[in-house]
C-alpha atoms as a PDB file:
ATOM      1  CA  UNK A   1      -0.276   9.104 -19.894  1.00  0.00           C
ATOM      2  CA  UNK A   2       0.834   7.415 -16.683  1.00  0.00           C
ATOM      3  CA  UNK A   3      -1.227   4.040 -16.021  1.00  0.00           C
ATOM      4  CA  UNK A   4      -0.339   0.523 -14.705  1.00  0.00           C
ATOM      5  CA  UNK A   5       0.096  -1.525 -17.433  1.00  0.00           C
ATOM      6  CA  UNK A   6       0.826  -5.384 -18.246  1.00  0.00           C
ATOM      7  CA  UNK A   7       4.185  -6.443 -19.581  1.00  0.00           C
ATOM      8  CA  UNK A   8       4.485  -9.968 -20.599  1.00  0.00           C
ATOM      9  CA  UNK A   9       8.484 -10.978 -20.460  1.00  0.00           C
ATOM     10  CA  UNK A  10       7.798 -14.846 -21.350  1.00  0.00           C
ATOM     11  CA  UNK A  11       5.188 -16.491 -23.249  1.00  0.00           C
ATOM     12  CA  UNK A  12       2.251 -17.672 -21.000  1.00  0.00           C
ATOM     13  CA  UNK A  13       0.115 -20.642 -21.707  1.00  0.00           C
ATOM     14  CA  UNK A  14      -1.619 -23.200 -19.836  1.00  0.00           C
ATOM     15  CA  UNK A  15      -2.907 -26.727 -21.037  1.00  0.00           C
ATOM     16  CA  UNK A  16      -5.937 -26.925 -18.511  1.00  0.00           C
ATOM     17  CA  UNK A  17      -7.877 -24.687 -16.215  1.00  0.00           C
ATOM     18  CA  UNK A  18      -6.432 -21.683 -14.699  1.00  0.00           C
ATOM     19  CA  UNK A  19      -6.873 -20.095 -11.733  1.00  0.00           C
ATOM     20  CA  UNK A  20      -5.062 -17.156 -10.177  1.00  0.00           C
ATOM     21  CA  UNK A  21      -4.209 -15.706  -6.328  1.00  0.00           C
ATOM     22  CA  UNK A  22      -3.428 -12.164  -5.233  1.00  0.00           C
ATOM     23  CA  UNK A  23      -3.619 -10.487  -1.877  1.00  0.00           C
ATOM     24  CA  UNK A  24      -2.250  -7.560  -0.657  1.00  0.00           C
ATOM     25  CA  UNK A  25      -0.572  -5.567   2.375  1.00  0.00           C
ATOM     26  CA  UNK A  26      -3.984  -5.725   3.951  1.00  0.00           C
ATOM     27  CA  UNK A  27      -4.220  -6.703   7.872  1.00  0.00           C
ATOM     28  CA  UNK A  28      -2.199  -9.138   9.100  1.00  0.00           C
ATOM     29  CA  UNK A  29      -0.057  -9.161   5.382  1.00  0.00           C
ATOM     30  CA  UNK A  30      -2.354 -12.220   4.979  1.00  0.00           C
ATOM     31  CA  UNK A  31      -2.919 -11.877   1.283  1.00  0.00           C
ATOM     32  CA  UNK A  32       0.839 -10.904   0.406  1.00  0.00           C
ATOM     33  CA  UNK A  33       2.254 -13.360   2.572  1.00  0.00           C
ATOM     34  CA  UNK A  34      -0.039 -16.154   1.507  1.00  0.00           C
ATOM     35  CA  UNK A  35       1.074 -15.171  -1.835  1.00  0.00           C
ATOM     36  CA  UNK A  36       4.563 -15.155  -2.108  1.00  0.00           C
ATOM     37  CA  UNK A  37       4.668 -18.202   0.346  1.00  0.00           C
ATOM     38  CA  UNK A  38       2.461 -20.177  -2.972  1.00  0.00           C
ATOM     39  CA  UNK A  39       4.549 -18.553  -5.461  1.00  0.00           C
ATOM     40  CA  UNK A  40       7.960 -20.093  -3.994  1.00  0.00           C
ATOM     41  CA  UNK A  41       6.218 -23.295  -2.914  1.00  0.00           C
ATOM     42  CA  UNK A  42       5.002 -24.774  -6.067  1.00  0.00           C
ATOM     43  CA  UNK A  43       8.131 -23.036  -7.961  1.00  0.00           C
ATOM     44  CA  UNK A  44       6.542 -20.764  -9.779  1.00  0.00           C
ATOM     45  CA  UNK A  45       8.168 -18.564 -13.100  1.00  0.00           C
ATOM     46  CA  UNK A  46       8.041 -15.651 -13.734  1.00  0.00           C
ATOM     47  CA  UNK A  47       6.263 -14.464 -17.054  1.00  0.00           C
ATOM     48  CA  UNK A  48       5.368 -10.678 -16.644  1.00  0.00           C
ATOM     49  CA  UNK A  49       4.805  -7.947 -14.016  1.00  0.00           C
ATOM     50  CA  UNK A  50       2.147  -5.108 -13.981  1.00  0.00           C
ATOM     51  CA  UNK A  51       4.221  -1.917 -15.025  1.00  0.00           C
ATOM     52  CA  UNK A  52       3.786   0.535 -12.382  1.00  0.00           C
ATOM     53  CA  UNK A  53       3.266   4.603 -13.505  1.00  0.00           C
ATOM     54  CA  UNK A  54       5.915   5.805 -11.371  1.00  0.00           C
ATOM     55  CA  UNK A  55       9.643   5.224 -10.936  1.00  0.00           C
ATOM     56  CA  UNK A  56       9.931   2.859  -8.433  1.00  0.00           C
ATOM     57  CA  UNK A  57      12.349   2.788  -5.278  1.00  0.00           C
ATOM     58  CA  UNK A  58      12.965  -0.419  -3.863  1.00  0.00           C
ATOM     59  CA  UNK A  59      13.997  -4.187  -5.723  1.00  0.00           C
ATOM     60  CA  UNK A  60      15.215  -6.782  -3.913  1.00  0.00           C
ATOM     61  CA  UNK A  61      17.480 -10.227  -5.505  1.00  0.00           C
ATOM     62  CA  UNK A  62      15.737 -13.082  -6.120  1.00  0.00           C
ATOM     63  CA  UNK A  63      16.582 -16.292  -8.444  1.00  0.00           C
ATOM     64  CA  UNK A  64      15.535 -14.547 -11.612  1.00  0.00           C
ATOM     65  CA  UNK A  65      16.617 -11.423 -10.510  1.00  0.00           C
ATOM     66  CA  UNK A  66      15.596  -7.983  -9.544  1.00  0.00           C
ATOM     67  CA  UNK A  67      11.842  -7.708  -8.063  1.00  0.00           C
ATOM     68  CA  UNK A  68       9.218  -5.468  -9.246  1.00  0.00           C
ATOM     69  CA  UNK A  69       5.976  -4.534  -7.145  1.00  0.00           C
ATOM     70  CA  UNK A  70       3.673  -6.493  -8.891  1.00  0.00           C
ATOM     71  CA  UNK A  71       5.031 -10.051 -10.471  1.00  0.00           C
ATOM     72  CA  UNK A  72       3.269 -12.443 -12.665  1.00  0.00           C
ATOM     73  CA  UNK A  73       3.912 -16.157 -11.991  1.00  0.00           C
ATOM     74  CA  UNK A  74       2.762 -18.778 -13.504  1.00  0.00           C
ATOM     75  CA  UNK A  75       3.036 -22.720 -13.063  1.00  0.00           C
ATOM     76  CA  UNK A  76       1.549 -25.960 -14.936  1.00  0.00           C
ATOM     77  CA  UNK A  77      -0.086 -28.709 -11.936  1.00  0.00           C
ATOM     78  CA  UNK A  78      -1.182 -32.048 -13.183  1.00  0.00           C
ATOM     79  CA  UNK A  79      -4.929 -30.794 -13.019  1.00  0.00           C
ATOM     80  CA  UNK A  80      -4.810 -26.935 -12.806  1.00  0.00           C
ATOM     81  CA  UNK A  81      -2.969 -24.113 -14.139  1.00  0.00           C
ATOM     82  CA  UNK A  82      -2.064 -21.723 -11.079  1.00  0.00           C
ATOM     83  CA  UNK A  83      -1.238 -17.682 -11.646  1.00  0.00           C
ATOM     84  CA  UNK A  84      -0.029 -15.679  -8.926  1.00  0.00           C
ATOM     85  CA  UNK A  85       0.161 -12.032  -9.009  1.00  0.00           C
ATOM     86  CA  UNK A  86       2.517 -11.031  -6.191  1.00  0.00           C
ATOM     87  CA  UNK A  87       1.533  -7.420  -5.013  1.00  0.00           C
ATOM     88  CA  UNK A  88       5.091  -6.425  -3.183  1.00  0.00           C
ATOM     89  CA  UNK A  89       3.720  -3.456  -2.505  1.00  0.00           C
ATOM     90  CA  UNK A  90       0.097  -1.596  -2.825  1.00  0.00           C
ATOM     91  CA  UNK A  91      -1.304  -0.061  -6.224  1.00  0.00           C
ATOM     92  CA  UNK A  92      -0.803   3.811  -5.933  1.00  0.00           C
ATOM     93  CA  UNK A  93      -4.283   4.829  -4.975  1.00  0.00           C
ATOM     94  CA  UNK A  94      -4.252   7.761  -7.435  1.00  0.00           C
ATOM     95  CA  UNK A  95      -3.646   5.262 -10.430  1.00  0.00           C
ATOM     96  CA  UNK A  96      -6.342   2.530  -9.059  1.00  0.00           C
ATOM     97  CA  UNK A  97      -8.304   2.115 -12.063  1.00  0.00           C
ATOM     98  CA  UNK A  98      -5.590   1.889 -14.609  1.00  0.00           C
ATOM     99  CA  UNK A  99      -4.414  -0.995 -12.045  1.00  0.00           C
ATOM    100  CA  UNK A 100      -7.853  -2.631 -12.203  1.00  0.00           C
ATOM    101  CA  UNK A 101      -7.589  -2.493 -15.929  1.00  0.00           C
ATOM    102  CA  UNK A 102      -4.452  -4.020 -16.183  1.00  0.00           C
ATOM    103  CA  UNK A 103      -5.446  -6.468 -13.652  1.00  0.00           C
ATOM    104  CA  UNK A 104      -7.975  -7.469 -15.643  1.00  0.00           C
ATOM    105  CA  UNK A 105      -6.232  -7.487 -18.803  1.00  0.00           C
ATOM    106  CA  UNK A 106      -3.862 -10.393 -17.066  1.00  0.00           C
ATOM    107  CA  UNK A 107      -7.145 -12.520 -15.723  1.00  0.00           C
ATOM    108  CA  UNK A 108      -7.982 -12.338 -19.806  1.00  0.00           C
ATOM    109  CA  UNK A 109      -4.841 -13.017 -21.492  1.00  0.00           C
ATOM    110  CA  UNK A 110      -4.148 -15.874 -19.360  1.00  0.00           C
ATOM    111  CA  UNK A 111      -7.927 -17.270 -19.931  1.00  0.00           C
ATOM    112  CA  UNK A 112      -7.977 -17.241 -15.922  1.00  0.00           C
ATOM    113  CA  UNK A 113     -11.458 -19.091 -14.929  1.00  0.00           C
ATOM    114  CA  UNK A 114     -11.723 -17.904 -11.318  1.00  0.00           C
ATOM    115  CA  UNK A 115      -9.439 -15.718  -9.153  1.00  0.00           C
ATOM    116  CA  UNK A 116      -9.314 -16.145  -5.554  1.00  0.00           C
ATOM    117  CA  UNK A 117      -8.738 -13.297  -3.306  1.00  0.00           C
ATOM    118  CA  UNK A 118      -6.827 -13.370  -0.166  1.00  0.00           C
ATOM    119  CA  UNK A 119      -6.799 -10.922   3.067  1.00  0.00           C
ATOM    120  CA  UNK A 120      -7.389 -10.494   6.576  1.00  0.00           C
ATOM    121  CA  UNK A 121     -10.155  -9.976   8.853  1.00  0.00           C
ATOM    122  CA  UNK A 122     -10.102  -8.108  12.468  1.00  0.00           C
ATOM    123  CA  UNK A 123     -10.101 -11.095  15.040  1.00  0.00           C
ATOM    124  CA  UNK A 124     -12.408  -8.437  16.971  1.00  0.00           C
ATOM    125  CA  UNK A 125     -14.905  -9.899  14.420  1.00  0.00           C
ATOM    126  CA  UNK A 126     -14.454 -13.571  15.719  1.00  0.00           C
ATOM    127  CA  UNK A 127     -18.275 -14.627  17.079  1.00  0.00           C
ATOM    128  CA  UNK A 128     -17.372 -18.019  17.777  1.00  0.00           C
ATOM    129  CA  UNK A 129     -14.127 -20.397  17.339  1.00  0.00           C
ATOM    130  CA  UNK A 130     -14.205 -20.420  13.283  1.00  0.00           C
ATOM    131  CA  UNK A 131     -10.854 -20.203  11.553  1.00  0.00           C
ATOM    132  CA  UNK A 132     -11.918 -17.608   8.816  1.00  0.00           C
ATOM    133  CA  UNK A 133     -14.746 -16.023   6.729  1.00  0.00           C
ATOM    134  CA  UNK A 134     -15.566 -15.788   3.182  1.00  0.00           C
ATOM    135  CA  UNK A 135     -17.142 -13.890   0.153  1.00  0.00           C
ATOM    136  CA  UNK A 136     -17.617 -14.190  -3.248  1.00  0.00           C
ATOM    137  CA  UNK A 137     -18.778 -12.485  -6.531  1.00  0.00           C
ATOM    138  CA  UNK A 138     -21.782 -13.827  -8.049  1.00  0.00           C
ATOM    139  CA  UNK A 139     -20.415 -15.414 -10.821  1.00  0.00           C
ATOM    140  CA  UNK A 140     -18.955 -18.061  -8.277  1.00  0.00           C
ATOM    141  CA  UNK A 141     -20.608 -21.376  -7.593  1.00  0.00           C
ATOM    142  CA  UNK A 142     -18.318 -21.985  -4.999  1.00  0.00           C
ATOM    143  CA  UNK A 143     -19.977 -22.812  -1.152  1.00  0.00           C
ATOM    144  CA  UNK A 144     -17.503 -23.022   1.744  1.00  0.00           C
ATOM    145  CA  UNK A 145     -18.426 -25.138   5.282  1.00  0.00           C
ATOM    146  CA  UNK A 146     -17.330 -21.718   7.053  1.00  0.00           C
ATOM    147  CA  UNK A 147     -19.133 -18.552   7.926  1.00  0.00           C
ATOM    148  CA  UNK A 148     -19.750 -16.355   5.290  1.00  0.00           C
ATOM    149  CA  UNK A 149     -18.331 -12.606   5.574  1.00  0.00           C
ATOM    150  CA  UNK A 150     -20.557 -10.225   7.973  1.00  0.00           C
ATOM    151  CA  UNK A 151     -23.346  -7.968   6.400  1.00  0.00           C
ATOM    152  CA  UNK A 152     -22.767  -4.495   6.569  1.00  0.00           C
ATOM    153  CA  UNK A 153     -19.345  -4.580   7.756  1.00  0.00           C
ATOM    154  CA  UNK A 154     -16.950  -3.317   4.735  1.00  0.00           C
ATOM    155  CA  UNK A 155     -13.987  -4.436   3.348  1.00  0.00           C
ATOM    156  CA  UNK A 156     -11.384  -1.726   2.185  1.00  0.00           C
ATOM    157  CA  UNK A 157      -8.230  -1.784   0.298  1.00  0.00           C
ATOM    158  CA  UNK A 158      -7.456  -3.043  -3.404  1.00  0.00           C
ATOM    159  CA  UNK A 159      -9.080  -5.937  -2.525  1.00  0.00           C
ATOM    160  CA  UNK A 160     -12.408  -3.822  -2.069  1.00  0.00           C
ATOM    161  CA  UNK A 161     -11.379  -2.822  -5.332  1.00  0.00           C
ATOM    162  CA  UNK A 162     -10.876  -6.015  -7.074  1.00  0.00           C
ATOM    163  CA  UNK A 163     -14.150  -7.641  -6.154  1.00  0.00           C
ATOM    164  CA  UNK A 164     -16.189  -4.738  -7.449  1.00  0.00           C
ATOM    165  CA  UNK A 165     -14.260  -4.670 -10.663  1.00  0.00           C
ATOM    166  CA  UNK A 166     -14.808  -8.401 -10.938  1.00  0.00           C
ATOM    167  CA  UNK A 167     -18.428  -8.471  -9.795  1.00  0.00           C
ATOM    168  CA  UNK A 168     -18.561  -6.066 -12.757  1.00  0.00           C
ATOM    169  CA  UNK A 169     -16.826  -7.502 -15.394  1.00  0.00           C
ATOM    170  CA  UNK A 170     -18.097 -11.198 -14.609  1.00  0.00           C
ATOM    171  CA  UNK A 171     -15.382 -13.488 -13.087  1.00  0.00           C
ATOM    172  CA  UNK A 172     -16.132 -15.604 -11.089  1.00  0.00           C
ATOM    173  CA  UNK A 173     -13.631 -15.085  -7.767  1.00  0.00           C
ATOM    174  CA  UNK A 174     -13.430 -15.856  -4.498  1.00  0.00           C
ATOM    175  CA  UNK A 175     -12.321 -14.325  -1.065  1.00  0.00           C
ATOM    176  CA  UNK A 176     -11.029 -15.677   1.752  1.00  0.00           C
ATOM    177  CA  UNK A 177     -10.342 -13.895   5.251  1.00  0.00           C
ATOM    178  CA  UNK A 178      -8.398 -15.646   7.541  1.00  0.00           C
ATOM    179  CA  UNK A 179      -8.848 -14.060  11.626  1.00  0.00           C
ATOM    180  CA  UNK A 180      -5.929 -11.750  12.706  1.00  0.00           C
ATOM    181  CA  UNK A 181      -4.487  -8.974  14.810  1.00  0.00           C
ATOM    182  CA  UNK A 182      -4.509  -5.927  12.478  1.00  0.00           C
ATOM    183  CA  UNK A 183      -1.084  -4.774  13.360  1.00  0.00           C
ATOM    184  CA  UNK A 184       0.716  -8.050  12.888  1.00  0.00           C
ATOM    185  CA  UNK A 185       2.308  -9.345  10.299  1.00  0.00           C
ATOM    186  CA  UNK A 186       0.578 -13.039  10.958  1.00  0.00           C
ATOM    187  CA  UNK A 187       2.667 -15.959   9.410  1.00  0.00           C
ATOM    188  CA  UNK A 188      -0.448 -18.440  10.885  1.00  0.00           C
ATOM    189  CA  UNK A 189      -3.342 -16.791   9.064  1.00  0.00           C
ATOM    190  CA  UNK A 190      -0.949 -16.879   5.719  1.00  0.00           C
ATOM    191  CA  UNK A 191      -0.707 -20.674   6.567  1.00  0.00           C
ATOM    192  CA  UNK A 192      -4.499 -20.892   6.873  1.00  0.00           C
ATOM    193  CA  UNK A 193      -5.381 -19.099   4.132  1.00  0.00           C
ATOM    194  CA  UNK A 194      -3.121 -21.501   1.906  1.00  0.00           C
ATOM    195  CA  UNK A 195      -4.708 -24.658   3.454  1.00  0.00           C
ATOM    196  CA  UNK A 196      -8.112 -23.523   2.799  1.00  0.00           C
ATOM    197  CA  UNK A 197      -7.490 -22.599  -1.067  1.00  0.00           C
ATOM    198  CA  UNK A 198      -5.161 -25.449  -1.632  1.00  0.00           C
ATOM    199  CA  UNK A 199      -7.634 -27.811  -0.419  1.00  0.00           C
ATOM    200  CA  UNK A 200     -10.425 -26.225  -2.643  1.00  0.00           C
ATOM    201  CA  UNK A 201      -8.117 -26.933  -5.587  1.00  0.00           C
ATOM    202  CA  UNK A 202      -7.179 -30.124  -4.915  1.00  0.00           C
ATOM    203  CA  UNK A 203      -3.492 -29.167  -5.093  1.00  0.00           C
ATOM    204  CA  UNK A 204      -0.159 -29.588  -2.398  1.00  0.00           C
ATOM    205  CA  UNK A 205       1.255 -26.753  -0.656  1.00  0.00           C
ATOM    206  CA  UNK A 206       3.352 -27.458   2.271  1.00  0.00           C
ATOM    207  CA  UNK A 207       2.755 -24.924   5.009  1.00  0.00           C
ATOM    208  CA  UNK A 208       4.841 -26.491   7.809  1.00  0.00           C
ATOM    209  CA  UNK A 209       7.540 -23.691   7.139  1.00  0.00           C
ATOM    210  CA  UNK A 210       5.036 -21.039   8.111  1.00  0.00           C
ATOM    211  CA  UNK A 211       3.583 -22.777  11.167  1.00  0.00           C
ATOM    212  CA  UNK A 212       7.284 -23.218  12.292  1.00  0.00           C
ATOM    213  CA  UNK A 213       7.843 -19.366  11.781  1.00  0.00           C
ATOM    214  CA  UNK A 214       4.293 -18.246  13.729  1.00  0.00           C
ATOM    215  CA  UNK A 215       5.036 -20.591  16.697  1.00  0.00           C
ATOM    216  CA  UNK A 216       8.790 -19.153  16.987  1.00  0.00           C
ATOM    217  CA  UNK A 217       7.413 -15.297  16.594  1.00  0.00           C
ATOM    218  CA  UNK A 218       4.351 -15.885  19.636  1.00  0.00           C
ATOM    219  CA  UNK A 219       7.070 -17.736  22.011  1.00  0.00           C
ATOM    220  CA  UNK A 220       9.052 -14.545  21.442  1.00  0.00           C
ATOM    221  CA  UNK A 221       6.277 -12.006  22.518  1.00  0.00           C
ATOM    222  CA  UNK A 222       5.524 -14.340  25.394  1.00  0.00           C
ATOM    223  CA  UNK A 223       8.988 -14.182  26.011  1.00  0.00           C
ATOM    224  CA  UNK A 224       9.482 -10.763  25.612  1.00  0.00           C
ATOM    225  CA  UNK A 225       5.847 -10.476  28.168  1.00  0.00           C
ATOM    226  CA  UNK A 226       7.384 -12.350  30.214  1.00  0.00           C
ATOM    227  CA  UNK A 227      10.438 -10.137  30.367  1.00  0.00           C
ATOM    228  CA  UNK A 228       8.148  -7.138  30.794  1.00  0.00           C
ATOM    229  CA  UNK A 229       6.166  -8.218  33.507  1.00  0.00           C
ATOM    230  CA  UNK A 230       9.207  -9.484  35.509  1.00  0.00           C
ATOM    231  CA  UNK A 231      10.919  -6.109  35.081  1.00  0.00           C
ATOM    232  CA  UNK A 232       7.517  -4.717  36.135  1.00  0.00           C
ATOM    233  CA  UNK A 233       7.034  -6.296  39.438  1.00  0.00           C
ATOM    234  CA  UNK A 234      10.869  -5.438  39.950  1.00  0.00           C
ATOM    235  CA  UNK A 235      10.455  -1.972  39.644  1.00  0.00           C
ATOM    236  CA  UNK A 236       7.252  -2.220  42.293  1.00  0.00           C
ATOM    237  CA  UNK A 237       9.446  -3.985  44.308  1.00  0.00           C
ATOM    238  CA  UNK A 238      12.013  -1.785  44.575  1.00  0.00           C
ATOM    239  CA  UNK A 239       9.882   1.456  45.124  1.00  0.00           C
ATOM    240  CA  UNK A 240       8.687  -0.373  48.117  1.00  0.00           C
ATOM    241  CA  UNK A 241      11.442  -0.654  49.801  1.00  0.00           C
ATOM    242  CA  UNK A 242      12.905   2.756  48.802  1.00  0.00           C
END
């Protein structure tokens, strides 16, 4: 039977309370960005991968060799154990629940204690000048000094996903959507997601890198606007005096 399934390749333990952050290709590539940015940040190893029920297509080379869609790291701070499941790609859609299962399966094995969720929200949504909204299951006793996510508008994806299978199974977890353009791929919203869950642990992640990259990507579009609107006016130009 083809399902997603966990495959430990290391043995996992942690010595004090574990958490663990996912996100996916959503809008913006917040979550998967935000994720692999906290994965090679703190260092993290690789201990397992969520085996996918399909052949697969793509790898890449990293330090511990070839990439799989959806890693398993793991890494020991002075006062929290952090797990990051790296989503390089989606979850097939047709295979969803066996990827719930085995998703899971990991928060268990580990003895994960809360799971935070990362994606992006439609800056269309933006009422006011806040940085980002959030959610959470019910099991959380988390409160955030930010908006909380809009009623009635609905959130889509394997993140949708996630939270209802949480919710379900009781695990406490908590989401957190930083504003962006949907069609982006937004380095800055990555950035803020990690300073708002790094501060709610208590823990170090330098985002400067990320910053750097966003700022160098908009002075590029406003470069290439620039560029646009000059050839623009040139064209006007020169129909005028044709």
């Amino acid at each position: 039977m083809k399902r997603y399934k966990v495959n430990m390749v290391k043995p996992a333990s942690l010595k004090t309370v574990s958490v663990l952050i996912t996100g996916f290709h959503g809008y913006g590539a917040v979550g998967y960005l935000a994720t692999r940015y906290t994965v090679s940040k703190l260092s993290m190893e690789l201990v397992g991968f969520i085996e996918t029920p399909m052949v697969v297509d793509f790898t890449s080379i990293e330090d511990y060799g070839f990439s799989k869609p959806h890693e398993i790291f793991m890494k020991q701070l002075d006062n929290i154990g952090v797990v990051a499941l790296l989503n390089r790609v989606n979850p097939d859609r047709r295979f969803m629940v066996s990827y719930i299962k085995a998703f899971v399966n990991v928060v268990k094995m580990l003895n994960v204690e809360e799971v935070f969720l990362i994606g992006g929200l439609d800056v269309r949504f933006r009422e006011n000048k806040e940085e980002f909204r959030w959610l959470k299951t019910k099991w959380s006793k988390r409160s955030l000094d930010a908006p909380y996510f809009m009623k009635g508008a609905y959130i889509v994806g394997p993140l949708a996903s996630l939270l209802l299978a949480l919710e379900e199974h009781g695990i406490p977890a908590l989401a957190i959507f930083p504003y962006t353009e949907p069609e982006s791929i937004d380095h800055r919203a990555a950035a803020s997601a990690i300073r708002v869950v790094s501060s709610i642990l208590n823990i170090y992640i330098d985002i400067s890198e990320l910053v750097s990259y966003a700022e160098k990507i908009e002075e590029m579009e406003k470069l290439i606007q620039s560029m646009q609107l000059q050839q623009s006016a040139e064209k006007k130009e020169s129909v005028m005096h044709t």
